[in-house]
Protein backbone atom coordinates (compact mmCIF):
# COMPACT_ATOMS: atom_id res chain seq x y z
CA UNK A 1 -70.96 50.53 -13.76
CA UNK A 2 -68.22 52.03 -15.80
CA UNK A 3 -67.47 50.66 -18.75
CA UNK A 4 -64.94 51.73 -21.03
CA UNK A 5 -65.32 49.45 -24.40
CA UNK A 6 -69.09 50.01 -25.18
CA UNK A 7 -71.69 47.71 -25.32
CA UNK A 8 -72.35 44.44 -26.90
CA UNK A 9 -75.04 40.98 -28.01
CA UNK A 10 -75.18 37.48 -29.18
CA UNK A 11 -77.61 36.03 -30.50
CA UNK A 12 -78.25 33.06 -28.13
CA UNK A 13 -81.56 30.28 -27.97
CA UNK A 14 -84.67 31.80 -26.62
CA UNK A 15 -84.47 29.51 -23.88
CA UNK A 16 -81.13 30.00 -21.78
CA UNK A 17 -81.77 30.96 -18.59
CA UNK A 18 -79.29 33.59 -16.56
CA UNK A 19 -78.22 32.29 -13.24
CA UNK A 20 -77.98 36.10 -12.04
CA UNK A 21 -79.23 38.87 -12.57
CA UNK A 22 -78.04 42.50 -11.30
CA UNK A 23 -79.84 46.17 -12.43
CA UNK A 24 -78.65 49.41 -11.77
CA UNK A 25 -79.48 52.51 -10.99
CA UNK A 26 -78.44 54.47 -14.02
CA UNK A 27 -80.82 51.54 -16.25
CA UNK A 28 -77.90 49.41 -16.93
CA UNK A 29 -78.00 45.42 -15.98
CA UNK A 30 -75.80 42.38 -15.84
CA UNK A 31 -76.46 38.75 -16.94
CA UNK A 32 -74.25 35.89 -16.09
CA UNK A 33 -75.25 32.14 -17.66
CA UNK A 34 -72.83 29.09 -17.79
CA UNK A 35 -69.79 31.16 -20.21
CA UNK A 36 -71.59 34.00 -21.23
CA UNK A 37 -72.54 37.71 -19.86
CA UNK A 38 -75.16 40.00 -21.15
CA UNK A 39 -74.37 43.75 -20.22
CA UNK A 40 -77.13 46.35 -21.50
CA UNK A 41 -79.57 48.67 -21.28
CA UNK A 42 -82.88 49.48 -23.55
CA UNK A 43 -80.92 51.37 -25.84
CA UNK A 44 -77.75 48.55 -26.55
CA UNK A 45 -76.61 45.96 -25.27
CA UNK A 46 -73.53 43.36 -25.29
CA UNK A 47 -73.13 39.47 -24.67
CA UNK A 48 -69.16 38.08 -24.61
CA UNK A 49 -69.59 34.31 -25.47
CA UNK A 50 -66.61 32.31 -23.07
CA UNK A 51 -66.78 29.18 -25.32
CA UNK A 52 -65.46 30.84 -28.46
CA UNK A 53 -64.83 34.59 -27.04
CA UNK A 54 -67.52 36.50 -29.27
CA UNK A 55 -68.74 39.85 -28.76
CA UNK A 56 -71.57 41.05 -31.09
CA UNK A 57 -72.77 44.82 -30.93
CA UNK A 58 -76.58 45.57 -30.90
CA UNK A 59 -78.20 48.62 -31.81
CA UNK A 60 -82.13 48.83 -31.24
CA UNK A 61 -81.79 52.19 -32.32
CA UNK A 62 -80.59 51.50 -35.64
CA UNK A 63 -81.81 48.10 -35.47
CA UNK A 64 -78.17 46.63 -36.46
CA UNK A 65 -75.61 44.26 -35.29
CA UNK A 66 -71.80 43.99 -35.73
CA UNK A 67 -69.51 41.25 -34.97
CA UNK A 68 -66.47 42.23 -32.76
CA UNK A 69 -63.24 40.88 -33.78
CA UNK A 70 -59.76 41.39 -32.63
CA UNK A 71 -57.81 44.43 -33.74
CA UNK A 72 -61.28 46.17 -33.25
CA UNK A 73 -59.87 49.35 -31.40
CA UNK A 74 -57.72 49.22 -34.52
CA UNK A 75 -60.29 49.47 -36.73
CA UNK A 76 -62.34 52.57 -34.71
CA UNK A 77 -59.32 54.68 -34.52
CA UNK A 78 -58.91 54.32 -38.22
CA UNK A 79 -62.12 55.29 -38.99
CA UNK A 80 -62.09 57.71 -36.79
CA UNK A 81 -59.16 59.71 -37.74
CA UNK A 82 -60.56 58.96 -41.53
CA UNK A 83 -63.83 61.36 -40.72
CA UNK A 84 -61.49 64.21 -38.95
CA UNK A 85 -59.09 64.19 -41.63
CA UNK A 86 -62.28 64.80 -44.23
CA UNK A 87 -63.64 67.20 -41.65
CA UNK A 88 -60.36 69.30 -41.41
CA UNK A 89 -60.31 69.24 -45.44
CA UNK A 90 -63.53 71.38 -45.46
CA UNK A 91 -62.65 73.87 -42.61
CA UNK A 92 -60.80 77.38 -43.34
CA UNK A 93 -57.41 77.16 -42.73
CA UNK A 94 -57.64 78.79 -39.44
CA UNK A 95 -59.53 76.46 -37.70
CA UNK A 96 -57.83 73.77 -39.79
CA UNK A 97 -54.51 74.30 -38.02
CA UNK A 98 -56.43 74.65 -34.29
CA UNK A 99 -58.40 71.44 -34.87
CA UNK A 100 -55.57 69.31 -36.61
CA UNK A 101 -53.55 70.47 -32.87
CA UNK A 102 -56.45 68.44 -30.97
CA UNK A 103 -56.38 65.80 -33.34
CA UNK A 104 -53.06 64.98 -32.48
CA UNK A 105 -53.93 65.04 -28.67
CA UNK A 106 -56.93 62.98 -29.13
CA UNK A 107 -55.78 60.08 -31.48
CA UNK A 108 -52.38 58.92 -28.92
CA UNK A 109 -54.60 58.25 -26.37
CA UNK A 110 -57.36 56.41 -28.36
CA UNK A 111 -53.82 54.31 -30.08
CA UNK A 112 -52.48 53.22 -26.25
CA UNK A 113 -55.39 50.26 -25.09
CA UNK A 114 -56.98 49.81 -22.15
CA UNK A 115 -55.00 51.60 -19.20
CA UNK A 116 -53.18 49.97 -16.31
CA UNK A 117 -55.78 50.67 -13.48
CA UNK A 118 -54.92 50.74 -9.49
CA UNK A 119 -57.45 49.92 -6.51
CA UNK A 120 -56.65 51.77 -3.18
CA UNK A 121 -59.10 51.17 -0.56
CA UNK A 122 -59.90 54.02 1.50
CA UNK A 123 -60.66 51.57 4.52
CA UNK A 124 -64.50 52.98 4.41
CA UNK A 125 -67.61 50.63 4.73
CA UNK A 126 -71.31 51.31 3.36
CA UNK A 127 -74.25 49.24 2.47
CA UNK A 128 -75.77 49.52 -1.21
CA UNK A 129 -79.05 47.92 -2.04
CA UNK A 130 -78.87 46.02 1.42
CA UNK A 131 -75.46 45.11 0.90
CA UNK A 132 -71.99 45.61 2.46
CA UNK A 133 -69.35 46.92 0.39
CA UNK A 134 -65.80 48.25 0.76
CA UNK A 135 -65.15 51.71 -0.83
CA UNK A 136 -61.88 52.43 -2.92
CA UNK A 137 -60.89 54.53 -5.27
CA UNK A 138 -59.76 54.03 -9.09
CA UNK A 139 -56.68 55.52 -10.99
CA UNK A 140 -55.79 54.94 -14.27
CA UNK A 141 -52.37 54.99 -16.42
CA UNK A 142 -50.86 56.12 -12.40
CA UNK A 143 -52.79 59.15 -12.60
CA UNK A 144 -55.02 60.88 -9.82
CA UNK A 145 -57.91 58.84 -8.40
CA UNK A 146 -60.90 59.04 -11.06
CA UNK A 147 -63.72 57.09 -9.37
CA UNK A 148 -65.31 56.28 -6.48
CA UNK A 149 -66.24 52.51 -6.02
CA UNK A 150 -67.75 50.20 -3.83
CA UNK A 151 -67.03 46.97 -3.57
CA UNK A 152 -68.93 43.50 -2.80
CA UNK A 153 -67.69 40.20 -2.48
CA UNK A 154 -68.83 37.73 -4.41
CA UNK A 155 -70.38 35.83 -0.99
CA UNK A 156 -71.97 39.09 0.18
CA UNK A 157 -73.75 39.42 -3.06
CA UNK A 158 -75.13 35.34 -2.71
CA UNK A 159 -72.68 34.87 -6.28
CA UNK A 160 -71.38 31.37 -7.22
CA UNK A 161 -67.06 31.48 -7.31
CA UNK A 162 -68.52 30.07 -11.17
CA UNK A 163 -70.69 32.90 -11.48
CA UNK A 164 -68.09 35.26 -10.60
CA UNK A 165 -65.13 34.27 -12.34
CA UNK A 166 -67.44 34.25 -15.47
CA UNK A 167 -68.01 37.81 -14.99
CA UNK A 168 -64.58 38.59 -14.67
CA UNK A 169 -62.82 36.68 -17.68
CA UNK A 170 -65.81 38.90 -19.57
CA UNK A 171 -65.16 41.84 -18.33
CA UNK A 172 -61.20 41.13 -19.30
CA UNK A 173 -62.22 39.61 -22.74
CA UNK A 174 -63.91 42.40 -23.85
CA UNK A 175 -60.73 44.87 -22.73
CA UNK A 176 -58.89 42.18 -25.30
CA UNK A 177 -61.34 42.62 -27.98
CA UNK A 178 -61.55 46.14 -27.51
CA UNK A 179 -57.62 46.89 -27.53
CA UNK A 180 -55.26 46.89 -30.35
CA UNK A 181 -52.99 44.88 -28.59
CA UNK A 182 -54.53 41.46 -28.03
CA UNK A 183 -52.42 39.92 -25.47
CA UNK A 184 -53.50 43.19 -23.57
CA UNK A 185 -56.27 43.79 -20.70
CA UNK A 186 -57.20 46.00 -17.65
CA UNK A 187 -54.65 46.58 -15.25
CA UNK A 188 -56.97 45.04 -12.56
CA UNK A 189 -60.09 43.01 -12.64
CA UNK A 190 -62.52 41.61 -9.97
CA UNK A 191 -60.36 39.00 -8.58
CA UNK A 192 -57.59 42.14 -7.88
CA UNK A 193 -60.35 44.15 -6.55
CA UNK A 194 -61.92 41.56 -4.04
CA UNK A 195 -65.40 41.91 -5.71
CA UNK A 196 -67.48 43.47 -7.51
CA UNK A 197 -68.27 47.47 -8.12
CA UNK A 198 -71.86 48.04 -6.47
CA UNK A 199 -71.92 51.70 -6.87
CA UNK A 200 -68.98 53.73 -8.59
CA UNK A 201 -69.14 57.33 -8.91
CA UNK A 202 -67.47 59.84 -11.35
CA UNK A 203 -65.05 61.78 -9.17
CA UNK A 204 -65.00 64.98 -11.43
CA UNK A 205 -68.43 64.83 -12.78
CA UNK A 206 -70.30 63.60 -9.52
CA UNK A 207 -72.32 61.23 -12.48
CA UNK A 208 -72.65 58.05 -10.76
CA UNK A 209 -74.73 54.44 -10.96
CA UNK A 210 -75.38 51.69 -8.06
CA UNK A 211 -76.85 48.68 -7.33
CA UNK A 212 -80.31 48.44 -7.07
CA UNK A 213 -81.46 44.99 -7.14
CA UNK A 214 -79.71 41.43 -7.82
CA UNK A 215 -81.18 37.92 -8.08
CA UNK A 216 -79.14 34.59 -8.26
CA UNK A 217 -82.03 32.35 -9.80
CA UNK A 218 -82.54 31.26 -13.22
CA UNK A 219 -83.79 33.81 -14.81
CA UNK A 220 -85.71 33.63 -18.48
CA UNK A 221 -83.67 35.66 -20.72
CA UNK A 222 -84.69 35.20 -24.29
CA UNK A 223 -85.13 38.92 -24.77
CA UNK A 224 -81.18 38.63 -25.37
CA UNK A 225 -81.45 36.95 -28.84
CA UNK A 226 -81.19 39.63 -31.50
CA UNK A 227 -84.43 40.47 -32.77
CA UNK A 228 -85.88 39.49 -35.91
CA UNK A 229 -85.39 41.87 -39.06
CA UNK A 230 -82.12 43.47 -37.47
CA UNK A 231 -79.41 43.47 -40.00
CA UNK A 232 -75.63 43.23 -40.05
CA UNK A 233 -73.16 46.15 -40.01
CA UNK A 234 -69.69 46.77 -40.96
CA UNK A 235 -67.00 48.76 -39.15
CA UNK A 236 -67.54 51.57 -41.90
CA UNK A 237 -71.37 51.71 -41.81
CA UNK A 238 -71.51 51.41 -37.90
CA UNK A 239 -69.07 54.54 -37.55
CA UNK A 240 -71.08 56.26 -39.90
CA UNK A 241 -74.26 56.24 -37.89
């Protein structure tokens, strides 16, 4: 699944149990539990809390965590342009002048938030995983078609309406956190789409992920609390790494 605004964790009780469970093909998986959403993989992973709208970033890499706050995007794009400005300050003035030109392409685009995003179907049917799903295709900011999706409904996929609509005011929450605008979000969202992406594919890379399994039972998930001896990061020592 695509997913523009990285990944996150929160430290939660050892005990809560997910009441589904979806993995995908590219590693990736999805919890859903009462408010909150785990979205991850081996390498990072993300939880957005409903009950007070929380997103904590995990690093097992690094062995780190950072608390996600609003004006966040804000934040990145600062640092961000801090490290190329110190980069262009050591390059000869040649390549100064080329790379300050990209810098000024690159840094608009990071400033705007999350793009307005449009869902055509194509009026195609397939089955991922065992399951049904209407294709459609994904633009963003009006532009051409970028991806290739699939989409379930929430019955097809054996999903509580709860279960759902706790995925989606996630998926939306983190687009807030993530944005420098926080009264902003995606320009569509699962109850727009119908459902839920089961297999999306990168139009102009051919790079693509898909369902493989999904289970709507409680599931023990106390591998989502943050392990011991990880420590806390800043803004500045997380872009740093």
């Amino acid at each position: 699944m695509r997913l523009r605004f990285g990944l996150f964790l929160f430290a939660m009780p050892a005990l809560v149990l997910a009441d589904v469970e979806m993995r995908f093909s590219d590693g990736s998986m999805a919890l859903v539990s009462k408010k909150q959403v785990l979205l991850g993989d081996e390498h990072t992973a993300a939880l957005w809390n409903g009950d007070n709208e929380e997103l904590i970033i995990v690093s097992y890499a690094e062995k780190t965590w950072m608390r996600i706050e609003p004006g966040f995007a804000d934040d990145v794009a600062s640092q961000m342009k801090m490290q190329m400005e110190q980069m262009l300050a050591e390059l000869p003035p040649e390549q100064r002048a080329v790379a300050e030109q990209q810098m000024q392409e690159v840094m608009p685009s990071m400033e705007q938030g999350p793009p307005d995003i449009s869902v055509r179907r194509t009026g195609g049917h397939a089955e991922t995983a065992g399951y049904d799903c209407v294709e459609a295709e994904i633009a963003y900011d009006g532009g051409e078609p970028e991806e290739a999706v699939c989409i379930a409904t929430a019955d097809e996929l054996g999903m509580s309406s709860r279960d759902f609509q706790t995925f989606n005011e996630a998926m939306r929450g983190i687009a807030k956190l993530a944005a420098m605008d926080s009264g902003s979000g995606p320009g569509a969202d699962f109850d727009q789409m119908g459902g839920i992406p089961i297999r999306t594919l990168d139009i102009q890379s051919g790079q693509g992920s898909e369902l493989v399994s999904i289970e709507n039972k409680a599931v023990n998930v106390s591998r989502m609390s943050i392990p011991a001896g990880f420590r806390e990061v800043s803004i500045e020592e997380m872009m740093s790494q």
